[in-house]
C-alpha atoms as a PDB file:
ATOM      1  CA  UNK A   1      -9.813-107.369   6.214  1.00  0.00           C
ATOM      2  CA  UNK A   2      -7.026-106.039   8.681  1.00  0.00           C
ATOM      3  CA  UNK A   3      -9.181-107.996  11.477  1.00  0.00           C
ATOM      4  CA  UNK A   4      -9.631-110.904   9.710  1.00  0.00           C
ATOM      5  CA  UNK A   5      -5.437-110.951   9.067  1.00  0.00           C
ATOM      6  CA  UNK A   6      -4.877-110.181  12.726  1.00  0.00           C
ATOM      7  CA  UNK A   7      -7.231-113.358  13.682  1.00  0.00           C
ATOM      8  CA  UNK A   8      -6.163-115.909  11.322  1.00  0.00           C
ATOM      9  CA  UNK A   9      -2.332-114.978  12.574  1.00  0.00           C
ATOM     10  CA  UNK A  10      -3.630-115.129  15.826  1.00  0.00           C
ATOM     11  CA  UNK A  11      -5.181-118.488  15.239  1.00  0.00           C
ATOM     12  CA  UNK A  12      -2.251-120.115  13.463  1.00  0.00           C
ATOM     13  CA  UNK A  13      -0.071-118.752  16.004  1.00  0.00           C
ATOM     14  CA  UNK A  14      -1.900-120.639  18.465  1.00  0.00           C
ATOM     15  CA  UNK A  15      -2.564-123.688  16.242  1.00  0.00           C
ATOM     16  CA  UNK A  16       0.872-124.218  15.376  1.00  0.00           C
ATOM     17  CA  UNK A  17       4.473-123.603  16.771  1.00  0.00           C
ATOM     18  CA  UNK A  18       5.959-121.079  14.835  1.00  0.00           C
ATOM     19  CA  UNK A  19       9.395-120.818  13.570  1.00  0.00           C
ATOM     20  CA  UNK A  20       9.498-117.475  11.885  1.00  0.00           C
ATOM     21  CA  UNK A  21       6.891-114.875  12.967  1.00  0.00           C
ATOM     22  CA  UNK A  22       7.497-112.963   9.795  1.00  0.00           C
ATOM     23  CA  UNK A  23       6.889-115.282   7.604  1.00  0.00           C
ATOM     24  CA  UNK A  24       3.487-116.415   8.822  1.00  0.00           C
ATOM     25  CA  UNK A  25       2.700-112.786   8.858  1.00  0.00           C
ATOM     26  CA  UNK A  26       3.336-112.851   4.911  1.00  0.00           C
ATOM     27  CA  UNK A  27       1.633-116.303   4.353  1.00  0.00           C
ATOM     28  CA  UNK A  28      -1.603-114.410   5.713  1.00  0.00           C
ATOM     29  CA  UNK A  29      -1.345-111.339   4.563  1.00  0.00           C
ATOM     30  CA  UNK A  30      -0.662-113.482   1.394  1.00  0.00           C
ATOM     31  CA  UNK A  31      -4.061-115.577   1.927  1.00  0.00           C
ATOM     32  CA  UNK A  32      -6.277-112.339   2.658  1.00  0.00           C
ATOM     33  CA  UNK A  33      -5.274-110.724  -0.514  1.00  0.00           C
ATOM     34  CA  UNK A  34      -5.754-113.826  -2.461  1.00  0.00           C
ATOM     35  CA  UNK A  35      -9.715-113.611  -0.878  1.00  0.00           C
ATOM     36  CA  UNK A  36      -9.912-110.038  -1.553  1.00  0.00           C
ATOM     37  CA  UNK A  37      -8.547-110.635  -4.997  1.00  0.00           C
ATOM     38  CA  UNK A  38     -10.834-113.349  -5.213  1.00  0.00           C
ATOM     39  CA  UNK A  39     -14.275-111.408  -4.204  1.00  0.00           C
ATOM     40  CA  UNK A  40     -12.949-108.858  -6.563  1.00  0.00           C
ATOM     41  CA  UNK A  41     -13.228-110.817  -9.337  1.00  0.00           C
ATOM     42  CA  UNK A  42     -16.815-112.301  -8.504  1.00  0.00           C
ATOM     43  CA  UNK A  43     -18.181-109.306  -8.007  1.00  0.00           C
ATOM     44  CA  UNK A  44     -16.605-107.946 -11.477  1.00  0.00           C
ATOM     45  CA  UNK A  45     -17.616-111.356 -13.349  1.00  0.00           C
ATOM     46  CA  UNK A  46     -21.289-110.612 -11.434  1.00  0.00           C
ATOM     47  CA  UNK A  47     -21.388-106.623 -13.029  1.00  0.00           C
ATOM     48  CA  UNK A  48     -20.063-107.899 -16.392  1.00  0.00           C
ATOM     49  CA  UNK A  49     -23.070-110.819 -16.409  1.00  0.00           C
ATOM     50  CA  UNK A  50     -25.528-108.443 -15.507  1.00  0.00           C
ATOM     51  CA  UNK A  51     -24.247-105.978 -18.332  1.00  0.00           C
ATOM     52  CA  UNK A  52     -24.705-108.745 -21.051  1.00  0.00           C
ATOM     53  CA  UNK A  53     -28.024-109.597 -19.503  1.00  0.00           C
ATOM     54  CA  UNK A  54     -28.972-105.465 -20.431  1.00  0.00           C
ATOM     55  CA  UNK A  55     -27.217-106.069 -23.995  1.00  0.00           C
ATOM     56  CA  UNK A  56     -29.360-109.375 -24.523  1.00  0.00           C
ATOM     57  CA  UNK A  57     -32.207-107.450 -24.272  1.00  0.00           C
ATOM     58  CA  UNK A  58     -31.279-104.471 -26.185  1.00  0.00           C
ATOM     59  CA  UNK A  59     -30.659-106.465 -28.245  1.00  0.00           C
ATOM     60  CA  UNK A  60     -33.636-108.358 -28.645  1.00  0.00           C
ATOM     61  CA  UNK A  61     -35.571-105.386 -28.355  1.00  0.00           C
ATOM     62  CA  UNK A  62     -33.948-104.072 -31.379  1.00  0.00           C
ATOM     63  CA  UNK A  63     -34.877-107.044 -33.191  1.00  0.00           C
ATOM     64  CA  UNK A  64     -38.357-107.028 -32.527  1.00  0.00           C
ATOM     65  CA  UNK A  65     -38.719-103.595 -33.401  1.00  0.00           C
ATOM     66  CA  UNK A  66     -37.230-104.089 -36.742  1.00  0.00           C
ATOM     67  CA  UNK A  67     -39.165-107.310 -37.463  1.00  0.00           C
ATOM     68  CA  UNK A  68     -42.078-104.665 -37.211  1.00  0.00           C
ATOM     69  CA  UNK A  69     -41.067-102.616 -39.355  1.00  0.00           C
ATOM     70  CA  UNK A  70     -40.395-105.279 -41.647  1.00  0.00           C
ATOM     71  CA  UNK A  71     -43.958-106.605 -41.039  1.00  0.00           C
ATOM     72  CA  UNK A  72     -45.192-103.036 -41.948  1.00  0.00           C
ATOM     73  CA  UNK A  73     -43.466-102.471 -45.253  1.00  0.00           C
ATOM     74  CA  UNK A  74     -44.663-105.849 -46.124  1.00  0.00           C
ATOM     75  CA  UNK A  75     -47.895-104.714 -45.766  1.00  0.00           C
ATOM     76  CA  UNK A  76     -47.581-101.901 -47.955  1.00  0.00           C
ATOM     77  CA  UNK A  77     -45.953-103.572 -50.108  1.00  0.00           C
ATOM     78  CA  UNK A  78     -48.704-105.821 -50.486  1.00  0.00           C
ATOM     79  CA  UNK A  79     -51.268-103.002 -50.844  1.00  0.00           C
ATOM     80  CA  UNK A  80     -48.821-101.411 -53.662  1.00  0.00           C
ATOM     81  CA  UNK A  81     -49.020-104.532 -55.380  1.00  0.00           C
ATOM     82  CA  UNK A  82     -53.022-105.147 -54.970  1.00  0.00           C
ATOM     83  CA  UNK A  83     -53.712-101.897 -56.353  1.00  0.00           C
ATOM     84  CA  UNK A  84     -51.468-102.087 -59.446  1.00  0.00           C
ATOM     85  CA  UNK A  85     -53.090-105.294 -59.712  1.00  0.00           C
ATOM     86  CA  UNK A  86     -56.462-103.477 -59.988  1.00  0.00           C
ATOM     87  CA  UNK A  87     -54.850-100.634 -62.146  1.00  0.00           C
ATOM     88  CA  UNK A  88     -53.599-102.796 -64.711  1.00  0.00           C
ATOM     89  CA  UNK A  89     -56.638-104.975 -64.698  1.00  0.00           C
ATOM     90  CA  UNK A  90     -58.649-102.231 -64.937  1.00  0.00           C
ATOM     91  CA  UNK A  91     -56.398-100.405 -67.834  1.00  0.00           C
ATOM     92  CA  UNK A  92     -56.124-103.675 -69.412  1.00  0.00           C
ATOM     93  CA  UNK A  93     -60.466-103.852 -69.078  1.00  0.00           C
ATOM     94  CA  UNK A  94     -60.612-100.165 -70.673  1.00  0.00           C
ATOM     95  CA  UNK A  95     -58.116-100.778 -73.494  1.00  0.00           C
ATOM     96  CA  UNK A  96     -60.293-104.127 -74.986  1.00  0.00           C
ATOM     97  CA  UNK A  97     -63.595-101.624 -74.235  1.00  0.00           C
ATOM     98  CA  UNK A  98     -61.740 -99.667 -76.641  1.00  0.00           C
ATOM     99  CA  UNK A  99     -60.894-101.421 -79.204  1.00  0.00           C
ATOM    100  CA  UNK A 100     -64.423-103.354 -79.342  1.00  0.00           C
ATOM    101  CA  UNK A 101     -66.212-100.061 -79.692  1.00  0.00           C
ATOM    102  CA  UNK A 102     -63.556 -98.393 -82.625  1.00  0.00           C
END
């Protein structure tokens, strides 16, 4: 960035007649740290995008992995429930058997 001072003085110099050689020092020396400042930030606002990009889809990968568990305790849940529908059918088969043949 030193060149890129050194030629935009140079250039102004040229450009323009110059009063005060100090201050057009500081106007560009002023200018190129206002660009470097500047690509600093778009490069930070570029790393901090791409980080929520990486959370998004952690993210979304922990949601899907929980919606299968969900999914699978649903399923066993609905076994549980089929069997103890069996159980009680059959229990409730046996105890009229039962009492019919007392």
């Amino acid at each position: 960035m030193k060149h890129l001072a050194e030629l935009l003085e140079s250039e102004l110099e040229s450009a323009f007649e110059v009063k005060d050689k100090k201050s057009l020092h500081n106007y560009v020396t002023i200018l190129v740290n206002s660009i470097l400042e500047r690509e600093e930030i778009n490069k930070r606002f570029l790393e901090i995008s791409n980080e929520i990009k990486l959370l998004s889809e952690t993210v979304k990968i922990g949601f899907e992995h929980t919606n299968k568990r969900f999914e699978d305790v649903n399923k066993k849940i609905n076994i549980l429930i089929w069997v103890f529908t069996i159980w009680m059918t059959l229990f409730s088969a046996l105890s009229v058997f039962l009492k019919l043949y007392q």
